[in-house]
N, C-alpha and C. Protein backbone atom coordinates (compact mmCIF):
# COMPACT_ATOMS: atom_id res chain seq x y z
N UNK A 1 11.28 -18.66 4.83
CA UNK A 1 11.19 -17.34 4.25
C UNK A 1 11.10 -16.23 5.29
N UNK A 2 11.17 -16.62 6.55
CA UNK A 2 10.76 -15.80 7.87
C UNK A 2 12.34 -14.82 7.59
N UNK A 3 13.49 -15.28 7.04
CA UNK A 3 14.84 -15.01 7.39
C UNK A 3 14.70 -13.39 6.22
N UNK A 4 14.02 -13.71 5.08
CA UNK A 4 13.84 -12.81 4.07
C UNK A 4 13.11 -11.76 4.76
N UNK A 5 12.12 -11.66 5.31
CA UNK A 5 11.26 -11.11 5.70
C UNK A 5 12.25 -10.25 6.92
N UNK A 6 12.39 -10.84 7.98
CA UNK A 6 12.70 -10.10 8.63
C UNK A 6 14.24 -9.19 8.65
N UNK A 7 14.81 -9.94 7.41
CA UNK A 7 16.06 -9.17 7.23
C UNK A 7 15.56 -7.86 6.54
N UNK A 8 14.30 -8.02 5.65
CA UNK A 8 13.87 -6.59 4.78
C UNK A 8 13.15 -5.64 5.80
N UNK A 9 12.57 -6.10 6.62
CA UNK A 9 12.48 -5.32 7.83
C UNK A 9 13.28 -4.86 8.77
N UNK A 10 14.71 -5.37 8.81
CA UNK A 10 15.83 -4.48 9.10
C UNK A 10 16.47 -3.23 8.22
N UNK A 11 16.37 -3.98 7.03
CA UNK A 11 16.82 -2.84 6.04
C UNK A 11 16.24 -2.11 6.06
N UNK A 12 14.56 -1.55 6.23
CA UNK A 12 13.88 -0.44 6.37
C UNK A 12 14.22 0.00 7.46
N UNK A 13 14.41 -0.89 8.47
CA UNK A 13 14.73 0.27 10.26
C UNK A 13 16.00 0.96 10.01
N UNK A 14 17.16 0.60 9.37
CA UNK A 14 18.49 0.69 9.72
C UNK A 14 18.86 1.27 8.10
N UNK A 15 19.06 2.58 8.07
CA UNK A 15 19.75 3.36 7.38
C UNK A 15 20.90 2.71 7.05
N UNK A 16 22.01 2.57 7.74
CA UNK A 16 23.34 1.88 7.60
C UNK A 16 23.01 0.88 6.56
N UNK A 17 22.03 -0.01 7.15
CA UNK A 17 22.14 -1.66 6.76
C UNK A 17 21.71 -1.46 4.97
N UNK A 18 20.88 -0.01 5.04
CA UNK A 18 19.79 0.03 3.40
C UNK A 18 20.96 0.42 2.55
N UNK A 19 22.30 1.02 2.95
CA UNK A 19 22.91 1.42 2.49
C UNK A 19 24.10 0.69 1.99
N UNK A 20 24.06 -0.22 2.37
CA UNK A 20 25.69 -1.09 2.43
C UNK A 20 25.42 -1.44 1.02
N UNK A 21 26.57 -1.78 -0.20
CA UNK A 21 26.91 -1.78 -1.62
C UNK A 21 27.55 -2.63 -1.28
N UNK A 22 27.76 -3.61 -2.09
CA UNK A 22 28.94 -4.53 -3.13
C UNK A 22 28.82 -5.98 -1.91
N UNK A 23 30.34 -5.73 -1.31
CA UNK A 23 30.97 -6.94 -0.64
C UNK A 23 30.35 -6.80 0.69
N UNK A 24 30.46 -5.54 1.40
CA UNK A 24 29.50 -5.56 2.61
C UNK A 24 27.89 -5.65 2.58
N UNK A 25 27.06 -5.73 1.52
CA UNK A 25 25.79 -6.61 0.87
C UNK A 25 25.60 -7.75 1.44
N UNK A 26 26.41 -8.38 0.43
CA UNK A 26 26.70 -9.90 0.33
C UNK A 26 27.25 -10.24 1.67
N UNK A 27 28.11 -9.70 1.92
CA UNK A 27 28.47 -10.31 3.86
C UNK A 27 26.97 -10.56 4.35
N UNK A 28 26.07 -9.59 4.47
CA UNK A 28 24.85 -9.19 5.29
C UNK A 28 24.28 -10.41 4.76
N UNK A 29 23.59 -10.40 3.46
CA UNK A 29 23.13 -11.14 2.99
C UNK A 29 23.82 -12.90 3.38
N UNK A 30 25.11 -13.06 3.60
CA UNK A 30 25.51 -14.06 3.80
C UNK A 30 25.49 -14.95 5.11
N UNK A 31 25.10 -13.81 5.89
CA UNK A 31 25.14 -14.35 6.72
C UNK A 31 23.37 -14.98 7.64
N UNK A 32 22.86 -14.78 6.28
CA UNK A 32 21.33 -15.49 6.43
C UNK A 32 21.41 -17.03 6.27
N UNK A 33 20.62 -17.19 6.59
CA UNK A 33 20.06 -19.39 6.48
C UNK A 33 18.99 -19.23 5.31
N UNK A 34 19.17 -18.96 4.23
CA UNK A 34 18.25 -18.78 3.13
C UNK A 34 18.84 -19.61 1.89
N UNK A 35 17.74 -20.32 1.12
CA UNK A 35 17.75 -21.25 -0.22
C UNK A 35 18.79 -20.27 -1.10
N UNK A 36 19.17 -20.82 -2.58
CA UNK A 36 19.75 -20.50 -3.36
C UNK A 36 18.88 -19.07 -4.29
N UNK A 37 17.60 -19.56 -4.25
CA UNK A 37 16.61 -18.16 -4.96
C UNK A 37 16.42 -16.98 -4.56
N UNK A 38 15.92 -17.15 -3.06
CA UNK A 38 16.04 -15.85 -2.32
C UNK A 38 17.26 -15.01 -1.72
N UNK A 39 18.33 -16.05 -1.67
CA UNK A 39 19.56 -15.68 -1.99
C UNK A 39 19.91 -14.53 -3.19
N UNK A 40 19.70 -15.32 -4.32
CA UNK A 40 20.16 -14.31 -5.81
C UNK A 40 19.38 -13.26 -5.51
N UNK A 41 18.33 -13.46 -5.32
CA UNK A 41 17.21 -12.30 -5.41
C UNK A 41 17.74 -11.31 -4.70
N UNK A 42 17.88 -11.51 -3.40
CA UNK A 42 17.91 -10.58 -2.33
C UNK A 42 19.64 -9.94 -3.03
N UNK A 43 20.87 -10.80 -3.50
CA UNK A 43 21.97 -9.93 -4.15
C UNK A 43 21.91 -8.90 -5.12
N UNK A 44 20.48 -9.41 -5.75
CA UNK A 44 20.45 -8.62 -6.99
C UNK A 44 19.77 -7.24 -6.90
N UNK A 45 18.84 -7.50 -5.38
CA UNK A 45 17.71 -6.20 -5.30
C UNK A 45 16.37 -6.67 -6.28
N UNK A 46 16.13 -7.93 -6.58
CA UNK A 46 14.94 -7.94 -7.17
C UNK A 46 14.00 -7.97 -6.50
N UNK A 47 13.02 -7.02 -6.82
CA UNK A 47 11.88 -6.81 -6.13
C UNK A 47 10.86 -8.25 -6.55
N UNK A 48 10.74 -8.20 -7.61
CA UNK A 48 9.78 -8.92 -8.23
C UNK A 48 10.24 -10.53 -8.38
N UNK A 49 11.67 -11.26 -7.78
CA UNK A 49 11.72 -12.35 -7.69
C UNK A 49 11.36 -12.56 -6.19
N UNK A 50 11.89 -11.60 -5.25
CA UNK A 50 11.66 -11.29 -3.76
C UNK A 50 10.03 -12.12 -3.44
N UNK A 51 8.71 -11.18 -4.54
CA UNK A 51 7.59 -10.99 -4.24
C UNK A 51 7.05 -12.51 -4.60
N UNK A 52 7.37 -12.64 -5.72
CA UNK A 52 7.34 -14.36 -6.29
C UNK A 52 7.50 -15.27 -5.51
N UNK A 53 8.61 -15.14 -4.75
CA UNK A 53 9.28 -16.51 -3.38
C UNK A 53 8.44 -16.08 -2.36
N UNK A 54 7.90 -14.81 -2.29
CA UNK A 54 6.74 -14.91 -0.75
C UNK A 54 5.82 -14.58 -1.05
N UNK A 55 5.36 -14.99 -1.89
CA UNK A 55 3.76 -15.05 -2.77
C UNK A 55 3.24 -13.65 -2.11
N UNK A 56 3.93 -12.76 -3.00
CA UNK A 56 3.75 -11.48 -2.65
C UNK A 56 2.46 -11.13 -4.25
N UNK A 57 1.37 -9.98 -3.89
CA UNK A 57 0.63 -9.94 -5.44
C UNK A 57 1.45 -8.80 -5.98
N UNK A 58 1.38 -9.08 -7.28
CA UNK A 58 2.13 -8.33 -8.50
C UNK A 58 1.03 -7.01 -8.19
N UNK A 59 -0.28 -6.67 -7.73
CA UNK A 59 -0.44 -5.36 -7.90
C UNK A 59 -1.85 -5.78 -7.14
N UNK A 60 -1.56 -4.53 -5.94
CA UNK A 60 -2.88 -4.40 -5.11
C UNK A 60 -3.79 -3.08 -5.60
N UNK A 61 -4.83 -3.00 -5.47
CA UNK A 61 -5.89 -1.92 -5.68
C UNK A 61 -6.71 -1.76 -4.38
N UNK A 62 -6.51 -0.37 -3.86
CA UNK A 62 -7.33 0.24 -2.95
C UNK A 62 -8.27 0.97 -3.12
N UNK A 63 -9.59 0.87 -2.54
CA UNK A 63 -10.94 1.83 -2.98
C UNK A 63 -11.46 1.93 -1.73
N UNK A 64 -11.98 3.33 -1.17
CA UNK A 64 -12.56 3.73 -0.66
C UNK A 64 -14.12 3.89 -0.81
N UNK A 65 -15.16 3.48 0.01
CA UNK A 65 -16.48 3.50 -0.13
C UNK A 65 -16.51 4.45 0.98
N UNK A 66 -17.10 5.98 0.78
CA UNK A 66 -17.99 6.50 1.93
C UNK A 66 -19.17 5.79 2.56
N UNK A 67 -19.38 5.99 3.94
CA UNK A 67 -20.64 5.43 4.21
C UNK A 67 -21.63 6.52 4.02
N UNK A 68 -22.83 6.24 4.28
CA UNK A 68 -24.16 7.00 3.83
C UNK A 68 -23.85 7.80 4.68
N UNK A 69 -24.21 9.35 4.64
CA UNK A 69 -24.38 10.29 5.99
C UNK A 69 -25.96 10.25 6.52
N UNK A 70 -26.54 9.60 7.75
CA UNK A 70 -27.70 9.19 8.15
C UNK A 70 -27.78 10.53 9.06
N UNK A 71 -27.16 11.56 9.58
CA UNK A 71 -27.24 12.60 10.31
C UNK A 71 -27.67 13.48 8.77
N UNK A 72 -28.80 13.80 8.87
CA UNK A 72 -28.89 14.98 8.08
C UNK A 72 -29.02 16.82 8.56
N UNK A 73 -28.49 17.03 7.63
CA UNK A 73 -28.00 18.81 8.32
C UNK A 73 -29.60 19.37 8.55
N UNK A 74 -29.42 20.42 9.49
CA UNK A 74 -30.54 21.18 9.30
C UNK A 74 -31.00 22.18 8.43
N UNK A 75 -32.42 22.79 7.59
CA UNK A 75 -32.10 23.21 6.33
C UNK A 75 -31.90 24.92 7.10
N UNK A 76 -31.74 25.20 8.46
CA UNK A 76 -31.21 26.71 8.75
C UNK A 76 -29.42 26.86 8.15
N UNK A 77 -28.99 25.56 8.39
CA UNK A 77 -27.32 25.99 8.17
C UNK A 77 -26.92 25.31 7.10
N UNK A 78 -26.38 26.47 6.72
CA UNK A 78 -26.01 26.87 5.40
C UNK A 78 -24.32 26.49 5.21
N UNK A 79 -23.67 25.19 4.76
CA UNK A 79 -22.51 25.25 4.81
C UNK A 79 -21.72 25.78 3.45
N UNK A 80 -22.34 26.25 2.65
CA UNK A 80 -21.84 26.58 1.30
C UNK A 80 -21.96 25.33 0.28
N UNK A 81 -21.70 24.21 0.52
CA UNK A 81 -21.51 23.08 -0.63
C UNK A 81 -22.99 22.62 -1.09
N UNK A 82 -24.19 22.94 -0.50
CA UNK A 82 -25.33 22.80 -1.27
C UNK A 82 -25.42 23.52 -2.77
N UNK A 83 -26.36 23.07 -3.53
CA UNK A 83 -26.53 24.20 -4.93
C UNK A 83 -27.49 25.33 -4.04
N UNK A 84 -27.27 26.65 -5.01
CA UNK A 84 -28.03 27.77 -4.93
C UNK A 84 -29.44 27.99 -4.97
N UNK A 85 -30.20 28.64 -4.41
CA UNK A 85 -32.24 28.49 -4.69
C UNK A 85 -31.87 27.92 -5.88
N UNK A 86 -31.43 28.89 -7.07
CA UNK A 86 -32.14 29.19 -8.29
C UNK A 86 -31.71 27.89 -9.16
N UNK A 87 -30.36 27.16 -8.76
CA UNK A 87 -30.22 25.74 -9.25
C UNK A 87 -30.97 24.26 -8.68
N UNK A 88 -30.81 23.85 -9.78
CA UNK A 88 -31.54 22.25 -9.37
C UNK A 88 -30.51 21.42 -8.71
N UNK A 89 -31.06 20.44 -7.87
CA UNK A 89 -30.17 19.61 -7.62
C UNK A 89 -29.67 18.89 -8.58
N UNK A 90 -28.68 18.29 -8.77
CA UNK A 90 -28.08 16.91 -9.65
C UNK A 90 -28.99 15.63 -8.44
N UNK A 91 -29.25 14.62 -9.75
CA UNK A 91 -29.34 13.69 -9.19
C UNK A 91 -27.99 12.49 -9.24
N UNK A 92 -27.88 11.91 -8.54
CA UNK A 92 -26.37 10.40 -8.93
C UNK A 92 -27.37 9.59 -8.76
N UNK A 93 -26.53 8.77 -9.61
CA UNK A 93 -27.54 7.23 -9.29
C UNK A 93 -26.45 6.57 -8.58
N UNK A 94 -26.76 5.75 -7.81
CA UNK A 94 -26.27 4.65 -7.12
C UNK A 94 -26.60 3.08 -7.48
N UNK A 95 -25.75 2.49 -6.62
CA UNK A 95 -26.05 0.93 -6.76
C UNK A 95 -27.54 0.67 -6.55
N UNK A 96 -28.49 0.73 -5.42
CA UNK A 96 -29.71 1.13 -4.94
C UNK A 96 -30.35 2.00 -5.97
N UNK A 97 -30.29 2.81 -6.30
CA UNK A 97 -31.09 3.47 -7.17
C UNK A 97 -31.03 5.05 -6.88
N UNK A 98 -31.90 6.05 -7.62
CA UNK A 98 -31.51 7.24 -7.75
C UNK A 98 -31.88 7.93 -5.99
N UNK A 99 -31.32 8.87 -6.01
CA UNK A 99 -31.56 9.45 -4.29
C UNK A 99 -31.33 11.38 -4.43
């Protein structure tokens, strides 16, 4: 599957190569050492048989966790994003508990 891989990593470097249609495709494509599946796949543009033959996941999820800010500001400077005297703070709760 190394042949799949690094041919789709040509097609992203090489404009020309992302571009080629029909019979000049299939040349490209033909001229890989690849099984009969990743073969069709790769003629057809399937993404999702592509991902299947290289145990690619059907759908990743990314989440960002801030870390704690342990530098606390000094209460002279004033960056604007605090609440006002006359408002209360909000509290959030967290995993740990309220803060």
């Amino acid at each position: 599957m190394s042949n799949v891989i690094e041919f789709l990593a040509r097609l992203g470097a090489d404009p020309k190569l992302a571009a080629l249609e029909g019979e000049a495709f299939e040349a490209a494509v033909g001229e890989l050492a690849l099984d009969d599946a990743a073969r069709a796949a790769l003629l057809a543009r399937d993404a999702g048989a592509l991902g299947d033959l290289l145990g690619g996941r059907p759908k990743m999820i990314c989440m960002l966790f801030p870390a704690d800010d342990d530098q606390k500001k000094d209460d002279d400077q004033d960056d604007g994003d605090g609440p006002l005297d006359d408002e209360q703070p909000q509290q959030s709760v967290r995993r740990d508990g309220l803060h």
